[in-house]
PDB file of N, CA and C in Angstrom:
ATOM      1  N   UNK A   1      17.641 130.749-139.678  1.00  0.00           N
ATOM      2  CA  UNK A   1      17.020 131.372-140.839  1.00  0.00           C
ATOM      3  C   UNK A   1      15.742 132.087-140.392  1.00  0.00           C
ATOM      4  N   UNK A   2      15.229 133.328-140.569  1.00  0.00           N
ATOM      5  CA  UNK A   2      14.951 134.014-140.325  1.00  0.00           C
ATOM      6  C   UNK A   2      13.738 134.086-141.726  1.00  0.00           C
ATOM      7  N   UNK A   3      12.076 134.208-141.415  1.00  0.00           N
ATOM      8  CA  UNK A   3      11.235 133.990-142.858  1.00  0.00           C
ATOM      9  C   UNK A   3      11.208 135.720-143.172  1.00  0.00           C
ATOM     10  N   UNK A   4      10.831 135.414-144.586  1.00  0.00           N
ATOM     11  CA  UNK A   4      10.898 137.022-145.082  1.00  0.00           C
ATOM     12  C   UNK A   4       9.428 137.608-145.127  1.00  0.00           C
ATOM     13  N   UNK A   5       9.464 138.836-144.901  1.00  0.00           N
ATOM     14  CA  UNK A   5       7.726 139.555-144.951  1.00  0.00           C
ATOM     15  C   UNK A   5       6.651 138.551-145.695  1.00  0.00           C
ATOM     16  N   UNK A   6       6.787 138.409-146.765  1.00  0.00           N
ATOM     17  CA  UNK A   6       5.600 137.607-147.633  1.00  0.00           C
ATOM     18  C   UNK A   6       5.664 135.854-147.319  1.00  0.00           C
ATOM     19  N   UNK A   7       6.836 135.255-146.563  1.00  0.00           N
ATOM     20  CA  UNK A   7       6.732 134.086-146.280  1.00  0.00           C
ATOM     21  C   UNK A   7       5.386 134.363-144.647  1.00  0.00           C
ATOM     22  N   UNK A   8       6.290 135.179-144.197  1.00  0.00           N
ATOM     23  CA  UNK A   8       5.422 135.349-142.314  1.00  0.00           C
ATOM     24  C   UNK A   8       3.621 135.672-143.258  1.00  0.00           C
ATOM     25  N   UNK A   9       3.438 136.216-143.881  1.00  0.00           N
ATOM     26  CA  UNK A   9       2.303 137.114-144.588  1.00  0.00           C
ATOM     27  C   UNK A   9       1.209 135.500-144.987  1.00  0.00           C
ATOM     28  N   UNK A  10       2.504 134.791-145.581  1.00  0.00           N
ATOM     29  CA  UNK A  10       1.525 133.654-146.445  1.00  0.00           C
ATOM     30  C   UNK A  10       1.318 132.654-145.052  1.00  0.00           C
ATOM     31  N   UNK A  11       2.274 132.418-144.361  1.00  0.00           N
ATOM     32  CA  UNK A  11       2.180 131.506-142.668  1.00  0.00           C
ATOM     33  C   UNK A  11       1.002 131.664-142.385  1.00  0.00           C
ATOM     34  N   UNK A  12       0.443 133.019-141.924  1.00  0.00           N
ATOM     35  CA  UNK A  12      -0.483 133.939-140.879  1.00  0.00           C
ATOM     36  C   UNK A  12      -1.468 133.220-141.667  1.00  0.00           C
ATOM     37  N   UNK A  13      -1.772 133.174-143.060  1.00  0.00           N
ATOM     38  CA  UNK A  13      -3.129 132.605-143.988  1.00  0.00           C
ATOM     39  C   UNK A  13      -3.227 131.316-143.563  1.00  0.00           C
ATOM     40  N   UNK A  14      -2.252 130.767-143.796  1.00  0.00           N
ATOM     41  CA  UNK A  14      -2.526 129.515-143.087  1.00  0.00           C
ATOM     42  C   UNK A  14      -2.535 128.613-141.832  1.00  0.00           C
ATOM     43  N   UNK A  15      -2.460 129.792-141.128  1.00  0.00           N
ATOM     44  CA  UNK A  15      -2.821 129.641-139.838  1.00  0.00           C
ATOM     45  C   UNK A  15      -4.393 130.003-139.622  1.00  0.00           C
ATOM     46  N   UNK A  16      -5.179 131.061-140.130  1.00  0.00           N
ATOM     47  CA  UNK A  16      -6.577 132.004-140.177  1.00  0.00           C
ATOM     48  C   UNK A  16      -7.354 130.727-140.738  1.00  0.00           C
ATOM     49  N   UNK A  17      -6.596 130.266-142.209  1.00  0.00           N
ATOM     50  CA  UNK A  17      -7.536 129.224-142.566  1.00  0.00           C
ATOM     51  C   UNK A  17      -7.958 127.642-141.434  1.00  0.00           C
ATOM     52  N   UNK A  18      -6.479 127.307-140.998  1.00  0.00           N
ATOM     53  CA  UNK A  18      -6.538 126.433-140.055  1.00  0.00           C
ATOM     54  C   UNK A  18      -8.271 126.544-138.926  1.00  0.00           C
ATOM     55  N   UNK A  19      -7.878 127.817-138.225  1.00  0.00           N
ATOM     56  CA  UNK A  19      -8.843 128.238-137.242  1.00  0.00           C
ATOM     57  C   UNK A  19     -10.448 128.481-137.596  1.00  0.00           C
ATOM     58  N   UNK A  20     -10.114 128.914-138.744  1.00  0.00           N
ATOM     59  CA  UNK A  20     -11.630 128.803-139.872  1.00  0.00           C
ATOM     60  C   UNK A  20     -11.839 127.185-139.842  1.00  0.00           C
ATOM     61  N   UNK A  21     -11.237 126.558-140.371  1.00  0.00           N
ATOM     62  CA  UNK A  21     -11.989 125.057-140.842  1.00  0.00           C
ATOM     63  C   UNK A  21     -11.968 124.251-139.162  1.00  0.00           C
ATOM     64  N   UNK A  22     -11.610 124.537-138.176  1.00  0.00           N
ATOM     65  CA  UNK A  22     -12.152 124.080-136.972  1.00  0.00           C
ATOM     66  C   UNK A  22     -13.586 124.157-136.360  1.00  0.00           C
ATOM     67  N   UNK A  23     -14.446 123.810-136.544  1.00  0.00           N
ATOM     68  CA  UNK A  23     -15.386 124.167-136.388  1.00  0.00           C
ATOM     69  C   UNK A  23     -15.924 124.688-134.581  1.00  0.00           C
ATOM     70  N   UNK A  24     -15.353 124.126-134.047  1.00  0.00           N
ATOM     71  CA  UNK A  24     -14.946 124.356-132.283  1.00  0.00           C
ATOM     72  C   UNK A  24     -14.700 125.771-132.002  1.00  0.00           C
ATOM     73  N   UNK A  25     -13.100 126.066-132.461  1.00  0.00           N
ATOM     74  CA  UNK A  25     -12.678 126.798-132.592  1.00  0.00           C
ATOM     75  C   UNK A  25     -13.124 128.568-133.106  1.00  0.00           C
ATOM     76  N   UNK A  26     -13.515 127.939-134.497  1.00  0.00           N
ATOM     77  CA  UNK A  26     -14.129 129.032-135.636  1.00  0.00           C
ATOM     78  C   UNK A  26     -15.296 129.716-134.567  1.00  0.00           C
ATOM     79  N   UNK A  27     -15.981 129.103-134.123  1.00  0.00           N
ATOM     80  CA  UNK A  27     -17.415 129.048-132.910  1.00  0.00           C
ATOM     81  C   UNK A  27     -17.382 130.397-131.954  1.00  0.00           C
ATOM     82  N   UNK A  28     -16.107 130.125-131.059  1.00  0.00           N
ATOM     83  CA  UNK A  28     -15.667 130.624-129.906  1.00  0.00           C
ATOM     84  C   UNK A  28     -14.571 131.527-130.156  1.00  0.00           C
ATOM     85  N   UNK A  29     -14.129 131.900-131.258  1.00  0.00           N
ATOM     86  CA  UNK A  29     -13.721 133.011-131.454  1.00  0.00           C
ATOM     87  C   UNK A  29     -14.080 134.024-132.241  1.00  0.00           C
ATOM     88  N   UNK A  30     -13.524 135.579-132.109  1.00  0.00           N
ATOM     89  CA  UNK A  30     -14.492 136.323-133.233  1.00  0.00           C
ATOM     90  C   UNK A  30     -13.333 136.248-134.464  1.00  0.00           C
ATOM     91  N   UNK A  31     -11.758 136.776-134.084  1.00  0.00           N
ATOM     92  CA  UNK A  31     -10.922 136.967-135.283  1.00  0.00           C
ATOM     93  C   UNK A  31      -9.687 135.815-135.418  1.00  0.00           C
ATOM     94  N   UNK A  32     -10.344 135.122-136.421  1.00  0.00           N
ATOM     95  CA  UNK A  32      -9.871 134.037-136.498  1.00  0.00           C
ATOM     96  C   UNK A  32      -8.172 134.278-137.138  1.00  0.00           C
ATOM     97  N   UNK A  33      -7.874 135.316-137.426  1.00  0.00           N
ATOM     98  CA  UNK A  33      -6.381 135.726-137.818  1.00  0.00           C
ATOM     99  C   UNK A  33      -5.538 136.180-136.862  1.00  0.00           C
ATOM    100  N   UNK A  34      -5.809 136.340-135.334  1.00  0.00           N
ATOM    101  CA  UNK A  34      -5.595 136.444-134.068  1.00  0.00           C
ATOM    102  C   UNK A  34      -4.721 135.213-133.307  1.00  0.00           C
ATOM    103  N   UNK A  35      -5.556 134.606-133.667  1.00  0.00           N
ATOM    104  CA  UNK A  35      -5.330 133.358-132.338  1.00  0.00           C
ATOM    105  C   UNK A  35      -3.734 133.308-132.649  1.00  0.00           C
ATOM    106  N   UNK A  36      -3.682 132.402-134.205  1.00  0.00           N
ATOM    107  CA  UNK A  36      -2.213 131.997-134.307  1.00  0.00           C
ATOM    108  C   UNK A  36      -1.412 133.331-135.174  1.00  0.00           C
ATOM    109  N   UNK A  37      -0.289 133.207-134.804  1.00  0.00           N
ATOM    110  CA  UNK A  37       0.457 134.862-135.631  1.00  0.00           C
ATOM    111  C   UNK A  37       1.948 134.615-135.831  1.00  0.00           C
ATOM    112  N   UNK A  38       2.287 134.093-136.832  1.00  0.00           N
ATOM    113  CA  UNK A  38       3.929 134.509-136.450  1.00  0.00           C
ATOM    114  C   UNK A  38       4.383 135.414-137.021  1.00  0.00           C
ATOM    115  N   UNK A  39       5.229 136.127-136.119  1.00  0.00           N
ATOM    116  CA  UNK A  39       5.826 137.649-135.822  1.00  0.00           C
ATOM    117  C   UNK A  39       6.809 137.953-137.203  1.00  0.00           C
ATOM    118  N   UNK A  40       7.105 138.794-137.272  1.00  0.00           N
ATOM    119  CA  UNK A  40       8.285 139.562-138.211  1.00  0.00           C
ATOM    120  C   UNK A  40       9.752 138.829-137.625  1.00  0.00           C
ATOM    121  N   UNK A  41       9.539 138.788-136.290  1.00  0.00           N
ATOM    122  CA  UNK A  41      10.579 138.098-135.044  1.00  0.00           C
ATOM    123  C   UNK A  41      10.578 137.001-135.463  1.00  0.00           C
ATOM    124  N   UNK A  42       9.858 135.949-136.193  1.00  0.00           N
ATOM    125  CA  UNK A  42       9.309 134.340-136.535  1.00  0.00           C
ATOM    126  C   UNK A  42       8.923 133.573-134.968  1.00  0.00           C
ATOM    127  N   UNK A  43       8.574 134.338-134.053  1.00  0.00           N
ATOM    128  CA  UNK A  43       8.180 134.201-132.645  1.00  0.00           C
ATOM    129  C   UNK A  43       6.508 133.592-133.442  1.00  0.00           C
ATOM    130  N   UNK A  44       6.529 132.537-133.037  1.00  0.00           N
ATOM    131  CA  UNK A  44       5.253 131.781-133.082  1.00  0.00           C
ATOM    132  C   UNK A  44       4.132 132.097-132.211  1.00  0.00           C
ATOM    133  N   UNK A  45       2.931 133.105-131.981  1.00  0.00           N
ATOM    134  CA  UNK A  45       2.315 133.659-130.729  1.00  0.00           C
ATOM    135  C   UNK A  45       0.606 132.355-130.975  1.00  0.00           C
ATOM    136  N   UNK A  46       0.814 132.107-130.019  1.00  0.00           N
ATOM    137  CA  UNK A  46      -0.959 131.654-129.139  1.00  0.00           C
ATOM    138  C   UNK A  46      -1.396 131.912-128.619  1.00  0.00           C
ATOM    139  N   UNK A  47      -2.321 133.055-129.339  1.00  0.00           N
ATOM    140  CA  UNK A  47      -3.025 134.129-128.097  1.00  0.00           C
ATOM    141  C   UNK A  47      -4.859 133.395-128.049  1.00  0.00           C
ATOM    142  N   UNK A  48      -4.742 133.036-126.764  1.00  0.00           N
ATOM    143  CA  UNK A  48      -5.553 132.025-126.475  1.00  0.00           C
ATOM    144  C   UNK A  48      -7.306 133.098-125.945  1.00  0.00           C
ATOM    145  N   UNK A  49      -6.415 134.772-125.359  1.00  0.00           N
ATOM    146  CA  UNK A  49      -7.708 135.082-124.967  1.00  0.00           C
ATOM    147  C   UNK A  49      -9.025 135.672-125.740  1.00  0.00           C
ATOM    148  N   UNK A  50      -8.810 135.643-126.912  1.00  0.00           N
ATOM    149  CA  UNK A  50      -9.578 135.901-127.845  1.00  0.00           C
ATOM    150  C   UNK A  50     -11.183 134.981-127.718  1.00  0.00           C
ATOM    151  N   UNK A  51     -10.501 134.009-127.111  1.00  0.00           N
ATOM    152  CA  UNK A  51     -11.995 132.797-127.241  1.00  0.00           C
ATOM    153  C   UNK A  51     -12.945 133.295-125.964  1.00  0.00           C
ATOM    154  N   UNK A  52     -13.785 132.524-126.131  1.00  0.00           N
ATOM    155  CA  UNK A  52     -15.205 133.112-125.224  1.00  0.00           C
ATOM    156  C   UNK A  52     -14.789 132.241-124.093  1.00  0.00           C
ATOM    157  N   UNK A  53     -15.224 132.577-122.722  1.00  0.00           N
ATOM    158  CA  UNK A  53     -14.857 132.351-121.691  1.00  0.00           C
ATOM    159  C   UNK A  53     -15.349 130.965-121.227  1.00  0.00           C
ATOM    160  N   UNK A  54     -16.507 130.743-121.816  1.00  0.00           N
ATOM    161  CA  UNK A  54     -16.577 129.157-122.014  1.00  0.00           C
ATOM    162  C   UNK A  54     -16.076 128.456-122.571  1.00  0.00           C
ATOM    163  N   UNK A  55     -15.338 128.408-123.760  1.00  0.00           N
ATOM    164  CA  UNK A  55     -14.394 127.395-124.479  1.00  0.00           C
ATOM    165  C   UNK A  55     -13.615 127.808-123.683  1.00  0.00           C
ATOM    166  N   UNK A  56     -12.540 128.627-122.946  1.00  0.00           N
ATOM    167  CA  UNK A  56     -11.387 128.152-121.983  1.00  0.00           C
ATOM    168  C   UNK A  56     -11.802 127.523-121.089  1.00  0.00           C
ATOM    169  N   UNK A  57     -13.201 127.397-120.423  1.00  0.00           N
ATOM    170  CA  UNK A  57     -13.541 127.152-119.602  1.00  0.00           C
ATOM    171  C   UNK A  57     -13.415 125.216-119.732  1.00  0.00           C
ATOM    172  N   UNK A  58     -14.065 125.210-120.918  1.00  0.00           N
ATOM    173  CA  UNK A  58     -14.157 123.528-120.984  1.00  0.00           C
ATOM    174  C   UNK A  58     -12.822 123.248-121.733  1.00  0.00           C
ATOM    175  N   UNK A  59     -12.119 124.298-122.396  1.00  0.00           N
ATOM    176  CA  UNK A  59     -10.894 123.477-123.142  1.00  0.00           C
ATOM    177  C   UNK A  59      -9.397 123.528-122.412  1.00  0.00           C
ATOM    178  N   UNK A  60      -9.456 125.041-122.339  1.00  0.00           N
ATOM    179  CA  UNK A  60      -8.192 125.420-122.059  1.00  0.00           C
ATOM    180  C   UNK A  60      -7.919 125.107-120.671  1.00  0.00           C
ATOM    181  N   UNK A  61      -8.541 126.082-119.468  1.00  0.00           N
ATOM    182  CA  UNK A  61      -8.174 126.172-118.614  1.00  0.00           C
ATOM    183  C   UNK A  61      -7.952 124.892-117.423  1.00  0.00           C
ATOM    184  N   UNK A  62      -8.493 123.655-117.808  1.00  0.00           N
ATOM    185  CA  UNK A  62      -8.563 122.624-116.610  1.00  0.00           C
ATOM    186  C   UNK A  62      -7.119 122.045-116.938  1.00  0.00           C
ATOM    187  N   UNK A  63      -6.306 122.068-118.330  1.00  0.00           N
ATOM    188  CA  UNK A  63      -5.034 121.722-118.733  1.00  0.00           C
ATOM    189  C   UNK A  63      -4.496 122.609-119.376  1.00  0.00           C
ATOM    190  N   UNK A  64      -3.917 123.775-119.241  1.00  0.00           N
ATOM    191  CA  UNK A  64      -3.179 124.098-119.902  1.00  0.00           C
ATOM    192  C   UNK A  64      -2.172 123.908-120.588  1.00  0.00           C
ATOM    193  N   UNK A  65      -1.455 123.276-120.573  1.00  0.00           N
ATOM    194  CA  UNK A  65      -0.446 123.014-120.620  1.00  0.00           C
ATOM    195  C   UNK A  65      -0.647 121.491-121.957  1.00  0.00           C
ATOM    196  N   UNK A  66      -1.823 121.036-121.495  1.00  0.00           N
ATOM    197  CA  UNK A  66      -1.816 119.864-122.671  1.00  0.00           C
ATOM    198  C   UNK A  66      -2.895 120.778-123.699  1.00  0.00           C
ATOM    199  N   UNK A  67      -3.504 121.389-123.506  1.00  0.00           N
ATOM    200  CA  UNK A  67      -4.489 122.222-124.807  1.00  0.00           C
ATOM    201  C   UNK A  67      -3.023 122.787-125.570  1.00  0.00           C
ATOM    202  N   UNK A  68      -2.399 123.529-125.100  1.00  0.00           N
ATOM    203  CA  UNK A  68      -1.125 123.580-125.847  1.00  0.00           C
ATOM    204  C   UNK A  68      -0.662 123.040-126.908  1.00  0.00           C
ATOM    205  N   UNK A  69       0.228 122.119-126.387  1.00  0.00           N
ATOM    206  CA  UNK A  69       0.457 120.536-127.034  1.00  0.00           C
ATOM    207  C   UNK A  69      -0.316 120.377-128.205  1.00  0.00           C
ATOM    208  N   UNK A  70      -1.721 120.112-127.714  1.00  0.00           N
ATOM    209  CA  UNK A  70      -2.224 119.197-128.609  1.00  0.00           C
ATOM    210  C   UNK A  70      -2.957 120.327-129.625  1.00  0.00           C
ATOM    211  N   UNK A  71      -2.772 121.752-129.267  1.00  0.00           N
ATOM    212  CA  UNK A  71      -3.026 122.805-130.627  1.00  0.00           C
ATOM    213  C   UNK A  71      -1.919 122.712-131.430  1.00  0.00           C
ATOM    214  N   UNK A  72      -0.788 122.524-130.639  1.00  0.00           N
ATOM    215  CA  UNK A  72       0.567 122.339-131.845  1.00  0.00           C
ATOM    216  C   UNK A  72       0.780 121.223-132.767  1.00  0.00           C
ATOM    217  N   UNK A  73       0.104 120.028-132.346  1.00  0.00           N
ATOM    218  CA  UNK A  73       0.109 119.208-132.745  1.00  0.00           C
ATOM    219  C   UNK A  73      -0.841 119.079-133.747  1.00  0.00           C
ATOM    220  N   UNK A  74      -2.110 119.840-133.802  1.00  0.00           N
ATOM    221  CA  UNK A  74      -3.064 119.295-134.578  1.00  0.00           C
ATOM    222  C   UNK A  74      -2.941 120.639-135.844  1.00  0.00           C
ATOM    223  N   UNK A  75      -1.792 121.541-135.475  1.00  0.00           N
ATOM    224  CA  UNK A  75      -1.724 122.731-136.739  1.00  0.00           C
ATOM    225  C   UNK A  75      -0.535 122.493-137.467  1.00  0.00           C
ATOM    226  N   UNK A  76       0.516 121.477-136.855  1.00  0.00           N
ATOM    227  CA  UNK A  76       1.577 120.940-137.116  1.00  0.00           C
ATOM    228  C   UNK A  76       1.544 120.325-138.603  1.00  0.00           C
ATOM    229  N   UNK A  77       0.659 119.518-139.395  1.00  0.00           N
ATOM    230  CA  UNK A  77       0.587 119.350-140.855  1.00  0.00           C
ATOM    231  C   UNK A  77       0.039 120.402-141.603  1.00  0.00           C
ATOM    232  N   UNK A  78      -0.131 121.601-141.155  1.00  0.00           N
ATOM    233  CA  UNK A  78      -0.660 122.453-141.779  1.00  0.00           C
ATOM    234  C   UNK A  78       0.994 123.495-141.989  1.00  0.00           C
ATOM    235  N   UNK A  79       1.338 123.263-140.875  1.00  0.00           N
ATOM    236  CA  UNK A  79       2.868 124.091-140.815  1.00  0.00           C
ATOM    237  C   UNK A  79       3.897 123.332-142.015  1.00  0.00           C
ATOM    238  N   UNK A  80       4.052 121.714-141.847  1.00  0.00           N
ATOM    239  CA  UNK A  80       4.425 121.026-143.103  1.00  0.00           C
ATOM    240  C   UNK A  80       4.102 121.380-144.316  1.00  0.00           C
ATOM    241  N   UNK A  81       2.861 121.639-144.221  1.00  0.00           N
ATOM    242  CA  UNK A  81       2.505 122.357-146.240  1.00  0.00           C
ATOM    243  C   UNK A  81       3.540 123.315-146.342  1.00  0.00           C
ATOM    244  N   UNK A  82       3.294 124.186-145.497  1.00  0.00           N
ATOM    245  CA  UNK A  82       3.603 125.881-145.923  1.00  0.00           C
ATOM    246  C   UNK A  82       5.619 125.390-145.948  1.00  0.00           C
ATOM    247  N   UNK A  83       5.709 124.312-145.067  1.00  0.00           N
ATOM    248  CA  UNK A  83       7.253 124.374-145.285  1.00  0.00           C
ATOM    249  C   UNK A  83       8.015 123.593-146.378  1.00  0.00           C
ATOM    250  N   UNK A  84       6.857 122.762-147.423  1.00  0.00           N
ATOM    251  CA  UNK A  84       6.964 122.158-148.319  1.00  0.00           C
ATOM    252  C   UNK A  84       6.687 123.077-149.381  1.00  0.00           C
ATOM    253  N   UNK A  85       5.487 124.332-149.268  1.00  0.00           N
ATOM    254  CA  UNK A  85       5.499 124.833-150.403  1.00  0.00           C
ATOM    255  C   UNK A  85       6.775 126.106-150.455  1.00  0.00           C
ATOM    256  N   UNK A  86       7.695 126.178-149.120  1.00  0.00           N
ATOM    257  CA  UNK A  86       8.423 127.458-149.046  1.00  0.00           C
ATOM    258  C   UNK A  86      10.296 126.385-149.684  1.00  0.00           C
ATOM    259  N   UNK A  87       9.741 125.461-149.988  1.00  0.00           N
ATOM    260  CA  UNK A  87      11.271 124.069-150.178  1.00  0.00           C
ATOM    261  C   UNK A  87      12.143 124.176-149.008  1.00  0.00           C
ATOM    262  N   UNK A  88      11.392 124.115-147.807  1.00  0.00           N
ATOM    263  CA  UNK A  88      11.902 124.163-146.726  1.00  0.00           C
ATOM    264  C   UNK A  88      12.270 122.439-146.094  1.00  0.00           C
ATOM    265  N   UNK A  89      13.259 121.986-145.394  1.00  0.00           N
ATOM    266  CA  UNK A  89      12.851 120.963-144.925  1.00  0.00           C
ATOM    267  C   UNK A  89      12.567 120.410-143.705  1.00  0.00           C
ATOM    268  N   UNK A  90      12.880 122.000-142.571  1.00  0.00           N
ATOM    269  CA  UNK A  90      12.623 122.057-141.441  1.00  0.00           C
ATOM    270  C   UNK A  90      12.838 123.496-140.977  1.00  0.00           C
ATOM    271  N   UNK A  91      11.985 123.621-139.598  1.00  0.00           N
ATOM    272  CA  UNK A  91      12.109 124.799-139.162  1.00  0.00           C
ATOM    273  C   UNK A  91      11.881 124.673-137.512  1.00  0.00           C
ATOM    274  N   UNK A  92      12.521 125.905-137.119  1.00  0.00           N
ATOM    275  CA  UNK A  92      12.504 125.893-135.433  1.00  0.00           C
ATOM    276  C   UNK A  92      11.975 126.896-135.341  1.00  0.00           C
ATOM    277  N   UNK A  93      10.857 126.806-134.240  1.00  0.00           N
ATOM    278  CA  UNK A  93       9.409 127.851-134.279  1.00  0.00           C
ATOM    279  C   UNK A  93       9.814 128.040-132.599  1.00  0.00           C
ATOM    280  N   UNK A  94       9.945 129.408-131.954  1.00  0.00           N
ATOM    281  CA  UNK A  94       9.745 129.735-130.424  1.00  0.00           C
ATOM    282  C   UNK A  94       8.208 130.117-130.281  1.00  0.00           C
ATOM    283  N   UNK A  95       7.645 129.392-129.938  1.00  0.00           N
ATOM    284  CA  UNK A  95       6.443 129.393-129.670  1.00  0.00           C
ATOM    285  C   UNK A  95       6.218 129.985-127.935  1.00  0.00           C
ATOM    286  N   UNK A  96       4.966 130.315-128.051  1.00  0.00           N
ATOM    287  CA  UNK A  96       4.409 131.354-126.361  1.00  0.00           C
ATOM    288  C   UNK A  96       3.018 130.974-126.869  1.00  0.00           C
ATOM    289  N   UNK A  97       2.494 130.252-125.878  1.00  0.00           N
ATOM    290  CA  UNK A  97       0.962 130.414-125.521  1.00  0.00           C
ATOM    291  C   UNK A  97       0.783 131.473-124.309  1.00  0.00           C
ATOM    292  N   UNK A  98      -0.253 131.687-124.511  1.00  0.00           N
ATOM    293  CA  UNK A  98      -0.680 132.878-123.574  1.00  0.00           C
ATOM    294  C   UNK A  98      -2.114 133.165-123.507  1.00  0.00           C
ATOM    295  N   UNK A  99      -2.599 132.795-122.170  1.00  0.00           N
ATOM    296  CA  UNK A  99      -4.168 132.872-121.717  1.00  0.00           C
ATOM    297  C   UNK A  99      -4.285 133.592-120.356  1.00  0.00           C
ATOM    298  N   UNK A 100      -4.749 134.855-120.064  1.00  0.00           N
ATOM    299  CA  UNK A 100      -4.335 135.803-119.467  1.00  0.00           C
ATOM    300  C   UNK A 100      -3.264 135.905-118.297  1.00  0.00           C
ATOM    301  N   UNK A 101      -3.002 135.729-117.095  1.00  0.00           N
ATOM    302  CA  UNK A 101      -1.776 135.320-116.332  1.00  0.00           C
ATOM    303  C   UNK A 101      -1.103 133.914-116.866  1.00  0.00           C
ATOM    304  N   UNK A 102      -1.378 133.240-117.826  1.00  0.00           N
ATOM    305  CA  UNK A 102      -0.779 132.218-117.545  1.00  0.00           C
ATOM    306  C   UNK A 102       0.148 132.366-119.111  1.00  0.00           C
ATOM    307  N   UNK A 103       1.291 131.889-119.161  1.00  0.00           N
ATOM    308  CA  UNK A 103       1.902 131.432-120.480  1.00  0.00           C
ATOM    309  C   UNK A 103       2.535 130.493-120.690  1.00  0.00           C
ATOM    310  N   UNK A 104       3.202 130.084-121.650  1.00  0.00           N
ATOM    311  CA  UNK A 104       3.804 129.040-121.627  1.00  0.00           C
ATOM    312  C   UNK A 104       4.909 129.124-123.201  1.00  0.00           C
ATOM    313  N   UNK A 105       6.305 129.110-122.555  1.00  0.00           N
ATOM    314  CA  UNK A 105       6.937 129.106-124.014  1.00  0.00           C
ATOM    315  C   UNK A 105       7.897 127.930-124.127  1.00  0.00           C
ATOM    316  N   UNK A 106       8.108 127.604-125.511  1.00  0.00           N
ATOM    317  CA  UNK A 106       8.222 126.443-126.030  1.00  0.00           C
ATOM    318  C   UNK A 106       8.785 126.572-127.332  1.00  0.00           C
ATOM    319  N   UNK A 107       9.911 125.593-127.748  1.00  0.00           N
ATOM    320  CA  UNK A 107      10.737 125.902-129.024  1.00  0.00           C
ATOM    321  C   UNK A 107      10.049 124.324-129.178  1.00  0.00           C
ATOM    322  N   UNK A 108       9.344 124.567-130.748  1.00  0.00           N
ATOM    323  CA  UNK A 108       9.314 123.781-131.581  1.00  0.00           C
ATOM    324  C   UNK A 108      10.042 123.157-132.996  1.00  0.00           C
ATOM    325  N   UNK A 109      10.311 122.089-132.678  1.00  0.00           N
ATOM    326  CA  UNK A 109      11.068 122.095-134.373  1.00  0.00           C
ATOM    327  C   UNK A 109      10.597 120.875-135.327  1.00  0.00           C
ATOM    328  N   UNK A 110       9.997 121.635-136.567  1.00  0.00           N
ATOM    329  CA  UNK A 110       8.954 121.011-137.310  1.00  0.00           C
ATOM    330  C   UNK A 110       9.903 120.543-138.737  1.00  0.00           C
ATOM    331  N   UNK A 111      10.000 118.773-138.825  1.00  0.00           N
ATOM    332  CA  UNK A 111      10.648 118.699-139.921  1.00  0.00           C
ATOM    333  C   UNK A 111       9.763 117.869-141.196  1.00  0.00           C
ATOM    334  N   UNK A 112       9.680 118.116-142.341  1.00  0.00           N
ATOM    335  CA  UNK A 112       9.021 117.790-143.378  1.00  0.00           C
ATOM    336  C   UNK A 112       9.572 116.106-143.487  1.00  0.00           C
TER     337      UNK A 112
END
């Protein structure tokens, strides 16, 4: 299943809001509607280089691979709302982090 323009439209908000109420996060980046994005494709994007070179410095870059993880994990009840308010009861997200040479892709599947 494939989300429609105004489902991806309402996602993206609640992803912007997510990154807003982080206070870490909100800090070290400038456009907080950036970071997380899912596509028209429903390609889940983590575009990580947006942040200031010191938060990769202390967050991202010594683990990549678990900063990952544990961003999916901690936006993961926020993805549950939006799939509770869409009467969804699960969804499979292809997710890509990406922090300049490095990426990382990953199929998630998020069930209510």
């Amino acid at each position: 299943m494939i989300l429609n323009e105004e489902q991806v439209i309402s996602f993206n908000r609640f992803a912007a809001a997510f990154v807003t109420a982080n206070k870490y996060m909100s800090k070290a980046i400038s456009r907080h509607n950036k970071l997380i994005v899912l596509t028209e494709s429903n390609r889940l994007i983590f575009d990580f280089n947006g942040f200031t070179e010191e938060y990769q410095r202390k967050f991202i870059l010594n683990n990549f691979e678990l900063y990952c993880t544990s961003l999916f994990i901690a936006f993961k009840p926020r993805i549950v709302t939006f799939l509770k308010n869409e009467g969804m009861t699960s969804y499979s997200f292809d997710c890509v982090f990406l922090l300049g040479d490095r990426g990382l892709t990953k199929i998630e599947i998020v069930k209510v």
